[in-house]
C-alpha atoms as a PDB file:
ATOM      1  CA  UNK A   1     121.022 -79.131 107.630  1.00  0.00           C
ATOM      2  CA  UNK A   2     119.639 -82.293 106.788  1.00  0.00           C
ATOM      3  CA  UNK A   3     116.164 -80.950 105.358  1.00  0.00           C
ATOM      4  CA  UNK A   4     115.158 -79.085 102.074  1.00  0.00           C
ATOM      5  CA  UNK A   5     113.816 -75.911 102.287  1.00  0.00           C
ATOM      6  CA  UNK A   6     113.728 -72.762 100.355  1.00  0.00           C
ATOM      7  CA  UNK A   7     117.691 -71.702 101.106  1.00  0.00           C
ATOM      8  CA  UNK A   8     118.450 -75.280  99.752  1.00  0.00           C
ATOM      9  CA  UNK A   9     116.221 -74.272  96.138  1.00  0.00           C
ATOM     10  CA  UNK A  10     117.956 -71.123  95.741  1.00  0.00           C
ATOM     11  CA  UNK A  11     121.452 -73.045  96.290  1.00  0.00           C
ATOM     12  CA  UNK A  12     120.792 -75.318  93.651  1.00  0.00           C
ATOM     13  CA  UNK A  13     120.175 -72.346  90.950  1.00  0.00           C
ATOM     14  CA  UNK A  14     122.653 -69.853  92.269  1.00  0.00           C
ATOM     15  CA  UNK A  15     125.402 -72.653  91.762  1.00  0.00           C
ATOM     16  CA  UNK A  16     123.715 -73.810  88.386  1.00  0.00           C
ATOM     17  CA  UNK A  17     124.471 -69.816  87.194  1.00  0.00           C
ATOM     18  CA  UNK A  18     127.804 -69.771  88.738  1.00  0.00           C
ATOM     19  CA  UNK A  19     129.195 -72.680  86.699  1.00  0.00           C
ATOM     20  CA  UNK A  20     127.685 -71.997  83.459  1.00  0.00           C
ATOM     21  CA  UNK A  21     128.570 -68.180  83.469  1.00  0.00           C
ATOM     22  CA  UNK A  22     132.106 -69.308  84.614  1.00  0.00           C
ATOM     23  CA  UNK A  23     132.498 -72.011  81.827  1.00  0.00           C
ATOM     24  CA  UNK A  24     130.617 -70.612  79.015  1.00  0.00           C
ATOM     25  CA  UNK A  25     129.576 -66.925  79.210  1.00  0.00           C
ATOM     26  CA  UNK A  26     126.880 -65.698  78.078  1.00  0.00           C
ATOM     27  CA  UNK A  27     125.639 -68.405  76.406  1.00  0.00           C
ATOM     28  CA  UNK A  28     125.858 -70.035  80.327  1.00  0.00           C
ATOM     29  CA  UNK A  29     123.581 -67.164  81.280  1.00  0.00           C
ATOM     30  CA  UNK A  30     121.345 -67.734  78.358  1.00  0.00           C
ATOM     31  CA  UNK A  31     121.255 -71.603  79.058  1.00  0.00           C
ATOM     32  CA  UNK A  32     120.586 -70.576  82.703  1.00  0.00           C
ATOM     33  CA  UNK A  33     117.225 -68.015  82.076  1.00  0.00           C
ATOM     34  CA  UNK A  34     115.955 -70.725  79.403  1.00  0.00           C
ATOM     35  CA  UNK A  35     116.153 -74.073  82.022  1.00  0.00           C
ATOM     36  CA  UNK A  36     114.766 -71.030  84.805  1.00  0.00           C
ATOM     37  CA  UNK A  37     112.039 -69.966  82.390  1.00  0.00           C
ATOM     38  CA  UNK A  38     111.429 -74.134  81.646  1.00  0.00           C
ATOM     39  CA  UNK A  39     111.104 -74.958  85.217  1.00  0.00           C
ATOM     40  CA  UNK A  40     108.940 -72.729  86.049  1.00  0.00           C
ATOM     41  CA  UNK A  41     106.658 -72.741  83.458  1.00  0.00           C
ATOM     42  CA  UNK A  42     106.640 -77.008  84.201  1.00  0.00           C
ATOM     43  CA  UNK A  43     105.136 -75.966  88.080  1.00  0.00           C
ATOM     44  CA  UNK A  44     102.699 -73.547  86.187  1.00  0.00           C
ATOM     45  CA  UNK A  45     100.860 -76.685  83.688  1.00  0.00           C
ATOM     46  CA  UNK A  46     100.558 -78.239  86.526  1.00  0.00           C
ATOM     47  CA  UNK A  47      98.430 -75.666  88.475  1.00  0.00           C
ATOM     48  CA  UNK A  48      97.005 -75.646  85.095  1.00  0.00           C
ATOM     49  CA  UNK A  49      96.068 -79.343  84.931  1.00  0.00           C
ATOM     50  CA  UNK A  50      94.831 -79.445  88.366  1.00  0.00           C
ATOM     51  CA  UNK A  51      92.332 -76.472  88.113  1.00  0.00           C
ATOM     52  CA  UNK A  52      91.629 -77.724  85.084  1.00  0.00           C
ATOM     53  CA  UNK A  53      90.499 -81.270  86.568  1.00  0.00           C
ATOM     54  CA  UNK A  54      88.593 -79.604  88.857  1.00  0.00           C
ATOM     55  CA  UNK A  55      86.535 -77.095  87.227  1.00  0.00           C
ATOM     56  CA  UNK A  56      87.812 -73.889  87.979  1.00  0.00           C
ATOM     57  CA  UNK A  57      88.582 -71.020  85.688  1.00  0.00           C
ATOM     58  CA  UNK A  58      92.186 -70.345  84.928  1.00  0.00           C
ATOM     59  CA  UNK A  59      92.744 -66.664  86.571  1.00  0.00           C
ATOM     60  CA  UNK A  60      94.670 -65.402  89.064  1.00  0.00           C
ATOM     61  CA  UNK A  61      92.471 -65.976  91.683  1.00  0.00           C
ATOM     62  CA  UNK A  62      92.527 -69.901  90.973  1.00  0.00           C
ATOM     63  CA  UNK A  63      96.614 -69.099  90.335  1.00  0.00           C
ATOM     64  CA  UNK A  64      96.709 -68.446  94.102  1.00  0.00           C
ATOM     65  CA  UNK A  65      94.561 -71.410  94.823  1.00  0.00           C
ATOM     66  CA  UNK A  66      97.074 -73.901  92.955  1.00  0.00           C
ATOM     67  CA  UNK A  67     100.328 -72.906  94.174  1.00  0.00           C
ATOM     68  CA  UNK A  68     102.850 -75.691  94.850  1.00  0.00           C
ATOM     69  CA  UNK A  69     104.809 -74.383  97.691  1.00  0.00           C
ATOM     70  CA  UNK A  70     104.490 -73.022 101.266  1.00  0.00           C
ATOM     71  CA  UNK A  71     106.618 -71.870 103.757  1.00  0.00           C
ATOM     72  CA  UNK A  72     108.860 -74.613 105.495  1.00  0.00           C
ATOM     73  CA  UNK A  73     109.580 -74.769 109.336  1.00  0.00           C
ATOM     74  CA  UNK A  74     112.777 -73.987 108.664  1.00  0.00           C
ATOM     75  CA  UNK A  75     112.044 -70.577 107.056  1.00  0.00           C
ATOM     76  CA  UNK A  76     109.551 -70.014 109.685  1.00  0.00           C
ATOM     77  CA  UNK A  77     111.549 -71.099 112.834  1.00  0.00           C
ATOM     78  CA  UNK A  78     114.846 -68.520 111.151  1.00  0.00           C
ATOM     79  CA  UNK A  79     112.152 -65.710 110.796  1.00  0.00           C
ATOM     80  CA  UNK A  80     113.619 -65.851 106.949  1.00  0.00           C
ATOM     81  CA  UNK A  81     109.732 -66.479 105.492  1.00  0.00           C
ATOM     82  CA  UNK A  82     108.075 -64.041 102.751  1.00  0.00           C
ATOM     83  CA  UNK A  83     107.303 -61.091 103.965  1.00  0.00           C
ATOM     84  CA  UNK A  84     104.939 -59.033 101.556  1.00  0.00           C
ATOM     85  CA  UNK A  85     102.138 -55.762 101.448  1.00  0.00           C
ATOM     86  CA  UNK A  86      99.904 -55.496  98.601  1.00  0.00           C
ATOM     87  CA  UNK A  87      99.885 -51.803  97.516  1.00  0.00           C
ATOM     88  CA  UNK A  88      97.268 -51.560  94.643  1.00  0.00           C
ATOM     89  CA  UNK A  89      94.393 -54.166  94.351  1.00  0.00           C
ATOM     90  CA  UNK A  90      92.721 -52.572  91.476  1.00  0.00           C
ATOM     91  CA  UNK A  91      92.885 -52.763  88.235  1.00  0.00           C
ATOM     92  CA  UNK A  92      96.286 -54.315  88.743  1.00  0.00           C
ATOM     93  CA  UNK A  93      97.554 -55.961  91.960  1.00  0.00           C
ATOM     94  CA  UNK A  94     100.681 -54.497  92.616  1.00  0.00           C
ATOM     95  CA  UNK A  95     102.373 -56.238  95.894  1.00  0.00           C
ATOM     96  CA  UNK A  96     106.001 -55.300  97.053  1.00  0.00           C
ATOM     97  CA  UNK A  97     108.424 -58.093  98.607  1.00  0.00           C
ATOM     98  CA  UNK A  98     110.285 -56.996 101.969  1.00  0.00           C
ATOM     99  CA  UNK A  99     112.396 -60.094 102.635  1.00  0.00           C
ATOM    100  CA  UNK A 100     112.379 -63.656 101.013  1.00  0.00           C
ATOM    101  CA  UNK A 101     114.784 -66.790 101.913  1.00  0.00           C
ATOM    102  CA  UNK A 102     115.837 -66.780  98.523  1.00  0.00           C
ATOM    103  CA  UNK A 103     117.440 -63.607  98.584  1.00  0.00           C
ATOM    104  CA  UNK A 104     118.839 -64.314 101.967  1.00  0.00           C
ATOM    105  CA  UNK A 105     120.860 -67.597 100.136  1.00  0.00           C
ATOM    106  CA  UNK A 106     121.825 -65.614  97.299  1.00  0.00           C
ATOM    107  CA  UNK A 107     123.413 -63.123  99.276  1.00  0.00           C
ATOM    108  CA  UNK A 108     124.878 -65.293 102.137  1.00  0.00           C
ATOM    109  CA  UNK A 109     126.461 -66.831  98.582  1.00  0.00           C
ATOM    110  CA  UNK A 110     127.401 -63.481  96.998  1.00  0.00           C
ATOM    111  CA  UNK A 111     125.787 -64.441  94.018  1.00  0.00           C
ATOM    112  CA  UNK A 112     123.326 -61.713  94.021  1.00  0.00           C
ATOM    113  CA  UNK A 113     124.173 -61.599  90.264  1.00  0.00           C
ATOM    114  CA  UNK A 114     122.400 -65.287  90.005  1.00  0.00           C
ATOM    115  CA  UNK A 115     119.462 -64.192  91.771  1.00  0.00           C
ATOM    116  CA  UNK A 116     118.529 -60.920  90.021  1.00  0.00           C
ATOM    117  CA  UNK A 117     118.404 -63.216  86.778  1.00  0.00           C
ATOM    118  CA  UNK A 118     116.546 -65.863  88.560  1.00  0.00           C
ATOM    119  CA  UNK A 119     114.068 -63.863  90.262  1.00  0.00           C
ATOM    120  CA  UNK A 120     113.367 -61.899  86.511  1.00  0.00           C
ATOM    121  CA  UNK A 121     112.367 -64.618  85.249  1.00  0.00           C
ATOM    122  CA  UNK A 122     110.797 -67.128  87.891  1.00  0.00           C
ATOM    123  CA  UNK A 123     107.440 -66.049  88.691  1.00  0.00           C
ATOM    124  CA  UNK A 124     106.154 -64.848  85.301  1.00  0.00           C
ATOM    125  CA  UNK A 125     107.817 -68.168  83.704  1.00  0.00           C
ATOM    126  CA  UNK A 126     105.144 -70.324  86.346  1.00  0.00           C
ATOM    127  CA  UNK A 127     102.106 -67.916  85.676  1.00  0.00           C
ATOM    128  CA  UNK A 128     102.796 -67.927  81.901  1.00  0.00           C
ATOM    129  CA  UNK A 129     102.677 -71.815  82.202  1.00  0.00           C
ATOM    130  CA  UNK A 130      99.804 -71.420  84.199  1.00  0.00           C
ATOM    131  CA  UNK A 131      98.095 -69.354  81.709  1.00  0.00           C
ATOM    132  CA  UNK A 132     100.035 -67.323  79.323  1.00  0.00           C
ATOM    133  CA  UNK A 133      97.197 -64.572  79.048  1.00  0.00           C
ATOM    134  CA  UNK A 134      97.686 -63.313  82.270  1.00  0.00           C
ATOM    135  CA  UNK A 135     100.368 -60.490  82.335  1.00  0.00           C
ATOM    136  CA  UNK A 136     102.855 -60.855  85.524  1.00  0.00           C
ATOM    137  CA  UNK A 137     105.634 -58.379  85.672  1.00  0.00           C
ATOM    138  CA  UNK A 138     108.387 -58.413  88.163  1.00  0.00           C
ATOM    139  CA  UNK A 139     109.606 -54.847  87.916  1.00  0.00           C
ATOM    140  CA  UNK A 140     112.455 -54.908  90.694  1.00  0.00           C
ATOM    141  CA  UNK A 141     113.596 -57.831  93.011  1.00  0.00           C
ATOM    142  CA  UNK A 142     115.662 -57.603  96.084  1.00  0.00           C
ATOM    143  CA  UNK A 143     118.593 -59.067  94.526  1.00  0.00           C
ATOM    144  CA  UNK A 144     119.683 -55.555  92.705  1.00  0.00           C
ATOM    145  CA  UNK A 145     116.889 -52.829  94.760  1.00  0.00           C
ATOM    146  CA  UNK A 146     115.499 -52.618  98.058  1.00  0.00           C
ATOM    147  CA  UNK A 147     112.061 -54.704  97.817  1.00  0.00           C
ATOM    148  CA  UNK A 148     110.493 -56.913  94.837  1.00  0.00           C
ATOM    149  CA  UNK A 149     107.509 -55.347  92.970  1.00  0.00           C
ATOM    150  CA  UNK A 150     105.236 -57.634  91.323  1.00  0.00           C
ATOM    151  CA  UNK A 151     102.440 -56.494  89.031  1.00  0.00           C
ATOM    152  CA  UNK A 152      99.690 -59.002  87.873  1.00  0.00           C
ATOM    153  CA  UNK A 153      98.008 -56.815  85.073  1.00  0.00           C
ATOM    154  CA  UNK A 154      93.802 -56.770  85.702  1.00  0.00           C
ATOM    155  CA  UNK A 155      94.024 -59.322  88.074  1.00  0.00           C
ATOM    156  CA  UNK A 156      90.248 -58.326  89.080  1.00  0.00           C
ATOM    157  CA  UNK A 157      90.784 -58.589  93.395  1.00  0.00           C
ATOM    158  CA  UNK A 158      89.344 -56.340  95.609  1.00  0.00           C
ATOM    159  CA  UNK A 159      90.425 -55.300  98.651  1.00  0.00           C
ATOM    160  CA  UNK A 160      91.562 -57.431 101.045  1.00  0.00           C
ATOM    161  CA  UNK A 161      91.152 -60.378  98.757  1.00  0.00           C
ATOM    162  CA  UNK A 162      92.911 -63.492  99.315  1.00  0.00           C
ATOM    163  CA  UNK A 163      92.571 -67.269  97.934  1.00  0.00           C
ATOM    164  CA  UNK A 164      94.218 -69.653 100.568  1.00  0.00           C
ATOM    165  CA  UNK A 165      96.172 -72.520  98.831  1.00  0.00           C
ATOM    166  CA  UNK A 166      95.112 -76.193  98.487  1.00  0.00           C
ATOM    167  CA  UNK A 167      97.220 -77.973 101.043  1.00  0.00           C
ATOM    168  CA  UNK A 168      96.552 -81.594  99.369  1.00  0.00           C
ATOM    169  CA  UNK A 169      98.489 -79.816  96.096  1.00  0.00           C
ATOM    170  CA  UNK A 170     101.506 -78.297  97.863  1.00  0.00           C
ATOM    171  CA  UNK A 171     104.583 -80.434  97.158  1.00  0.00           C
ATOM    172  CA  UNK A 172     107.441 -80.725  99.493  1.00  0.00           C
ATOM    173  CA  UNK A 173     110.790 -79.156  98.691  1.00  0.00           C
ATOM    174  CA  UNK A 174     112.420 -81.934  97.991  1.00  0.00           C
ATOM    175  CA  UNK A 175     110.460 -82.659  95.319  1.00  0.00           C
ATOM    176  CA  UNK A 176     110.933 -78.693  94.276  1.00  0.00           C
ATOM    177  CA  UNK A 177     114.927 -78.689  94.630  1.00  0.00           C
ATOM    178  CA  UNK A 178     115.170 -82.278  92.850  1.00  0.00           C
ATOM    179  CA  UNK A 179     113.132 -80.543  90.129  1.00  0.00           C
ATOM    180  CA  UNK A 180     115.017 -77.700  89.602  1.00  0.00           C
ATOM    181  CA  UNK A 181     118.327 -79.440  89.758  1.00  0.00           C
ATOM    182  CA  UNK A 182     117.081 -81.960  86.831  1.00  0.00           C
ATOM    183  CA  UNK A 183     115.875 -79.147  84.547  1.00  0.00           C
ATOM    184  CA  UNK A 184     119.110 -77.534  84.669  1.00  0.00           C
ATOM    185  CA  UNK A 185     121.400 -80.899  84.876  1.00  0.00           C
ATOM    186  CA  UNK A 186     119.365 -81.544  82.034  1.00  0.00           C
ATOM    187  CA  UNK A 187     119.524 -78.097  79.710  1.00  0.00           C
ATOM    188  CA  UNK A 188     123.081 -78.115  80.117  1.00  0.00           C
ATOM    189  CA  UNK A 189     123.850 -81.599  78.989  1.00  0.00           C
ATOM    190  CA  UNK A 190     121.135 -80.684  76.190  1.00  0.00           C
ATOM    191  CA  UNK A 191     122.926 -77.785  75.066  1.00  0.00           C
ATOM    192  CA  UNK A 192     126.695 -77.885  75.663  1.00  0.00           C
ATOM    193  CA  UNK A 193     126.096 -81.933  75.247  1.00  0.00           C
ATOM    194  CA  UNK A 194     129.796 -83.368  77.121  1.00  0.00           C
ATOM    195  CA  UNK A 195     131.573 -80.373  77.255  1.00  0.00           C
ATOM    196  CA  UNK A 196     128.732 -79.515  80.220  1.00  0.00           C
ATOM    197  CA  UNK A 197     129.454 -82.412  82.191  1.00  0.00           C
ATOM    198  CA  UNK A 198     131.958 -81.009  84.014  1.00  0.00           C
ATOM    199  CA  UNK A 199     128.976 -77.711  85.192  1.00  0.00           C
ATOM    200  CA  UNK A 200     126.751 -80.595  86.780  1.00  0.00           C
ATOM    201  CA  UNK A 201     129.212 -82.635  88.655  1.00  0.00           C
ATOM    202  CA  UNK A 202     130.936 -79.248  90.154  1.00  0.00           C
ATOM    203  CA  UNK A 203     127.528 -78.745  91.137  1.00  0.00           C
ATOM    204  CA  UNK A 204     127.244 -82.291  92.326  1.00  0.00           C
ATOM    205  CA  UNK A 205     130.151 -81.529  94.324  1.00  0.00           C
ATOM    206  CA  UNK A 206     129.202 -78.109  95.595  1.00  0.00           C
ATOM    207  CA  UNK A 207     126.069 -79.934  97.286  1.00  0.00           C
ATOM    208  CA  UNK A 208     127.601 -83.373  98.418  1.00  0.00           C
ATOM    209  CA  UNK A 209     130.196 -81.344 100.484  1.00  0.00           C
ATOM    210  CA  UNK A 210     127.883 -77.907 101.526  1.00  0.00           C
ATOM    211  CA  UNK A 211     124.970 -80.336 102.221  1.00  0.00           C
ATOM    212  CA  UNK A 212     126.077 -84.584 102.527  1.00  0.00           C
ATOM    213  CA  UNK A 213     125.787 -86.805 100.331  1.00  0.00           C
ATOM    214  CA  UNK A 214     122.435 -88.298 101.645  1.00  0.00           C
ATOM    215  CA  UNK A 215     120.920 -85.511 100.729  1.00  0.00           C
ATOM    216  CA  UNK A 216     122.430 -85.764  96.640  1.00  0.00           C
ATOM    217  CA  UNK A 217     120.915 -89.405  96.949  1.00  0.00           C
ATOM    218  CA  UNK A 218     117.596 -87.933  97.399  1.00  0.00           C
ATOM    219  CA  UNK A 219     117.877 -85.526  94.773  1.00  0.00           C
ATOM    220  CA  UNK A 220     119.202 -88.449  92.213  1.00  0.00           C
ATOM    221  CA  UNK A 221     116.051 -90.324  92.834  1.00  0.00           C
ATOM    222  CA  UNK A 222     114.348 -87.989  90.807  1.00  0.00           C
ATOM    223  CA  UNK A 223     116.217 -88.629  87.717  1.00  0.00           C
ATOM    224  CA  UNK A 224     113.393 -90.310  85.588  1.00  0.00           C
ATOM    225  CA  UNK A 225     110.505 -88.110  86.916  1.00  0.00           C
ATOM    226  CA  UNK A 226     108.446 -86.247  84.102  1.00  0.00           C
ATOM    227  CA  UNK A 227     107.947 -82.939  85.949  1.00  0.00           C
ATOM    228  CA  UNK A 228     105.753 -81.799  83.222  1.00  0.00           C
ATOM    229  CA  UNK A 229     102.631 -83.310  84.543  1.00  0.00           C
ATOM    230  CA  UNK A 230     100.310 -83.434  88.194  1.00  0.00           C
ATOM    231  CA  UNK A 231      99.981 -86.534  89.620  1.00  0.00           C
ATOM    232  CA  UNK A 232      96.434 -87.703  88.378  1.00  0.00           C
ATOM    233  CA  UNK A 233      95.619 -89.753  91.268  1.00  0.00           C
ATOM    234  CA  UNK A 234      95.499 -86.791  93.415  1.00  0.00           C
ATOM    235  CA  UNK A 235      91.757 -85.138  93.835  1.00  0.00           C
ATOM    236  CA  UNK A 236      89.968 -82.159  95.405  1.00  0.00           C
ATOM    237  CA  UNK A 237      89.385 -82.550  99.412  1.00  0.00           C
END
């Protein structure tokens, strides 16, 4: 596999959890949910910041509009790609998750464990970035039950409503894996200063040999990026 995709994004955080549970407990798994919850709430400011820019309101219509990813061919050519019905539109939009390539990686790793912490936290760390007065519950993910619930509390849809995503805003996942890697390279060497060393280069390891090591490269390139802000040449098309 010489391509990032989604599989490749939830390899990165299930071997994060893996090493810092093994080396430090639960403060690993604490370190792990607080670089989770920072990473994500890093992709929501900048939905934020692009809205923002461009005049629109910050709800969770817009919160659609803004998101950073979409399915890659990979996902789509495996059939692996989020699969989803919305249940209840009104008051609350209640949608339940029937498969998702994250929870395919996680348990293809056995480290269903990693992603039932990951996927608690994820999506209401990038709406709370996005705009911490919208309430997003994930109730159940497909890591520990048999679907994901999410619950986005007065989300004001109706029916059948959907907000299609700004292509020109949708970042490749190399750029998402890179960033995730980073946050948690970097929360582990902020918290368990040298003694984490050894966490990031196992997963350094883990990747060079499951992946290759051109791959790593292109991951290390990222090193000095500022995730926390959009890239404020882009504009609306």
């Amino acid at each position: 596999m010489n391509e990032f995709n989604e599989k490749t994004h939830a390899y990165i955080a299930a071997k994060f959890y893996h090493y810092l549970k093994e080396q430090f407990g639960e403060r690993g798994v604490a370190a792990f949910i607080h670089a989770t919850q920072l990473y994500a709430q890093q992709r929501g400011s900048r939905m934020a910041q692009r809205a923002i820019r461009d005049g629109k309101p910050l709800n969770f219509a817009t919160y659609q509009e803004y998101g950073e990813w979409k399915p890659t061919q990979y996902a789509i050519d495996h059939d692996c790609t989020n699969l989803s019905v919305v249940e209840e539109w009104s008051p609350d939009l209640k949608t339940r998750i029937l498969r998702c390539p994250w929870h395919d990686e996680f348990q293809q790793l056995g480290m269903q464990e990693a992603g039932d912490v990951y996927c608690q936290y994820l999506d209401r760390s990038i709406c709370r970035g996005f705009n911490p007065d919208i309430t997003y519950e994930v109730t159940q993910n497909l890591n520990s039950a048999d679907s994901c619930i999410h619950v986005v509390h007065e989300a004001g849809f109706q029916d059948g409503e959907n907000h299609r995503r700004h292509e020109q805003y949708v970042k490749d996942f190399e750029y998402h894996c890179a960033h995730s890697f980073w946050t948690y390279a970097k929360v582990t060497s902020a918290i368990f200063l040298s003694d984490g060393g050894s966490v990031i280069q196992n997963v350094i390891d883990d990747f060079s040999n499951d992946y290759s090591r051109g791959m790593l490269g292109r991951l290390m390139k990222y090193q000095n990026t500022d995730f926390n802000f959009c890239n404020c040449s882009e504009a609306i098309r």
